[in-house]
C-alpha atoms as a PDB file:
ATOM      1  CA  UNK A   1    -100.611-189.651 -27.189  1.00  0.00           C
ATOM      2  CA  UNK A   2    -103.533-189.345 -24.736  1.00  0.00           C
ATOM      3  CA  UNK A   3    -103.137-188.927 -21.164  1.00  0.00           C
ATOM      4  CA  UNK A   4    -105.884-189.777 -18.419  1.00  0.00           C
ATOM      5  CA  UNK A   5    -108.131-187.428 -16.781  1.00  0.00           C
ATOM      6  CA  UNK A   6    -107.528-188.924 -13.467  1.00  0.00           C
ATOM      7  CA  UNK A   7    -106.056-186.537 -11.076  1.00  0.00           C
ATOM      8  CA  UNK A   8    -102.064-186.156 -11.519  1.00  0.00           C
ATOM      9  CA  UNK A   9    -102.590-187.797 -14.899  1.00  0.00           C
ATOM     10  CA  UNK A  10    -100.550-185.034 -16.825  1.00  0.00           C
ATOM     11  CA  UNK A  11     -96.360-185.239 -16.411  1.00  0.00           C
ATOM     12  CA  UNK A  12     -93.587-182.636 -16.741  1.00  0.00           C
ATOM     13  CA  UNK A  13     -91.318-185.652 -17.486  1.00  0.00           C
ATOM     14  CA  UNK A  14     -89.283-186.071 -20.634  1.00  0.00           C
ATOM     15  CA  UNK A  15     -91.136-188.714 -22.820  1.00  0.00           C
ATOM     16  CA  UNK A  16     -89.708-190.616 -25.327  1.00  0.00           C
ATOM     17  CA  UNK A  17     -90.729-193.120 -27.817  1.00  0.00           C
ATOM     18  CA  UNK A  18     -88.847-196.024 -29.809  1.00  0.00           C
ATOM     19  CA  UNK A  19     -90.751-197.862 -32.630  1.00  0.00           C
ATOM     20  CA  UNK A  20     -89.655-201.482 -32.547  1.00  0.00           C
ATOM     21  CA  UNK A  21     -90.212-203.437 -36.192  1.00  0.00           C
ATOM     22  CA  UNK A  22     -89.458-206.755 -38.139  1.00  0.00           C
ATOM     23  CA  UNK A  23     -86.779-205.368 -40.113  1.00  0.00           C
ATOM     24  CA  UNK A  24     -85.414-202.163 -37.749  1.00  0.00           C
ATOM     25  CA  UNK A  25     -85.916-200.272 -34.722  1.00  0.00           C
ATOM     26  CA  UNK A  26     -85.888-196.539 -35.107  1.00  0.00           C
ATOM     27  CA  UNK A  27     -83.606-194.924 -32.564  1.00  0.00           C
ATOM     28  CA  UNK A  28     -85.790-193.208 -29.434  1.00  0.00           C
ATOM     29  CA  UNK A  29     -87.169-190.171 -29.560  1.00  0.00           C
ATOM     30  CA  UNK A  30     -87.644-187.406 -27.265  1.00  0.00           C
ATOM     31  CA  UNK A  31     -91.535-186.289 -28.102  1.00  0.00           C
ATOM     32  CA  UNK A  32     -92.589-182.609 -27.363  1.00  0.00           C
ATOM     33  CA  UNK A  33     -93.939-179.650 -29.396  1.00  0.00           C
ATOM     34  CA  UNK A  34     -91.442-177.098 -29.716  1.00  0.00           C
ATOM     35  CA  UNK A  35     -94.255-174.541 -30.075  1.00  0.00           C
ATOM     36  CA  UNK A  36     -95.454-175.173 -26.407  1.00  0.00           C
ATOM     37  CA  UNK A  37     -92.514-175.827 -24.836  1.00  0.00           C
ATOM     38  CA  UNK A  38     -90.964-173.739 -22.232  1.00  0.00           C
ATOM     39  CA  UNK A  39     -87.436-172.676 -21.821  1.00  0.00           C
ATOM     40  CA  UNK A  40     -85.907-173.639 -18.626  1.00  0.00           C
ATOM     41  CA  UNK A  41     -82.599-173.841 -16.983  1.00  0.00           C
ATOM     42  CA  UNK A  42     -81.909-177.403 -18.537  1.00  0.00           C
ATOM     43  CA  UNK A  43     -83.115-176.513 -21.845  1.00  0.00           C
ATOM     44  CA  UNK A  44     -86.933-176.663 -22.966  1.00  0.00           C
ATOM     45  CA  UNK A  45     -89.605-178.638 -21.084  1.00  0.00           C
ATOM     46  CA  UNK A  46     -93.325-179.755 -22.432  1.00  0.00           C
ATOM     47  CA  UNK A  47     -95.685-180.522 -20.184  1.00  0.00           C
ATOM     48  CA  UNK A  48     -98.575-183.458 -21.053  1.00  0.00           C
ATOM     49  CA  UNK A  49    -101.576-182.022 -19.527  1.00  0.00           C
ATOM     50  CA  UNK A  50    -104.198-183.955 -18.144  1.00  0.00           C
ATOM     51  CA  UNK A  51    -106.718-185.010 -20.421  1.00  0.00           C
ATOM     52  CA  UNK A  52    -105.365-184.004 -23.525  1.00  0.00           C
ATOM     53  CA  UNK A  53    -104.431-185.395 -26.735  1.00  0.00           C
ATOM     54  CA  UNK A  54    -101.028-184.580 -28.200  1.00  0.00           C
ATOM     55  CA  UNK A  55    -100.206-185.612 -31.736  1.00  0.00           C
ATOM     56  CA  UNK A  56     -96.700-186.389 -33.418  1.00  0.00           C
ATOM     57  CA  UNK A  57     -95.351-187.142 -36.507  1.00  0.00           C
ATOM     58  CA  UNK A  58     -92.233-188.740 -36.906  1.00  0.00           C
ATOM     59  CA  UNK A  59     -90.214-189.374 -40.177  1.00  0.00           C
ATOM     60  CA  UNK A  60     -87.840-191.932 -40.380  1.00  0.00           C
ATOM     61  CA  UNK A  61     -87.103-195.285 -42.137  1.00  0.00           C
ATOM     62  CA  UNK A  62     -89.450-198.398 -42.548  1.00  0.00           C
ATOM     63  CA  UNK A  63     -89.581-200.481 -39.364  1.00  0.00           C
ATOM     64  CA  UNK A  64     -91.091-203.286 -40.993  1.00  0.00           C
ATOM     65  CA  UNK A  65     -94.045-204.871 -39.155  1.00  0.00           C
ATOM     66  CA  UNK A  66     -94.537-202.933 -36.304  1.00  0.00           C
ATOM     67  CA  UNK A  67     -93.261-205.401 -33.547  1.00  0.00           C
ATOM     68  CA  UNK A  68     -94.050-203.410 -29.851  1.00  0.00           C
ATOM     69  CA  UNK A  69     -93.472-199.540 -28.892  1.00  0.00           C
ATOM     70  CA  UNK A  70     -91.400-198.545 -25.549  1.00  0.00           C
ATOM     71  CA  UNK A  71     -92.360-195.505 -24.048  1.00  0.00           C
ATOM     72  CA  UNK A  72     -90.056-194.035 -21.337  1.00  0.00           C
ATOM     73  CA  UNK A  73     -90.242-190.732 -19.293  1.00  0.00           C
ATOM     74  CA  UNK A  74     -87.890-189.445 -16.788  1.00  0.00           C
ATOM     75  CA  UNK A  75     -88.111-186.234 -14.522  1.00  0.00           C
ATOM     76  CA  UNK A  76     -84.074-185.348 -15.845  1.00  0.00           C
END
């Protein structure tokens, strides 16, 4: 995931993908790297900076062909 270098481009938001496909859709998931995360009150908390490039890999089963992507993000 790559966010814009336009000012206020980076987010403190929860993001979370779901993988839509022909055959399944793999259940949403919350993407942020545990190693640069930050402990808060509400648990941990991973900020996309601006203008960076963050990279996930995520395991589960075969969607099929890839149908669309939802991304969602909310401040909770």
């Amino acid at each position: 995931m790559r966010t814009g270098n336009l000012n206020n481009a980076g987010t403190s938001a929860n993001v979370y993908l779901t993988i839509c496909g022909q055959r399944f859709n793999m259940p949403k998931k919350h993407l942020f790297n545990k190693y640069e995360a930050i402990l808060t009150d509400n648990g941990y908390k991973f900020r996309f900076e601006r203008n960076s490039t963050n990279v996930f890999k995520l395991i589960g089963v075969d969607v099929g062909q890839l149908s669309h992507i939802i991304i969602e993000v909310n401040k909770s």
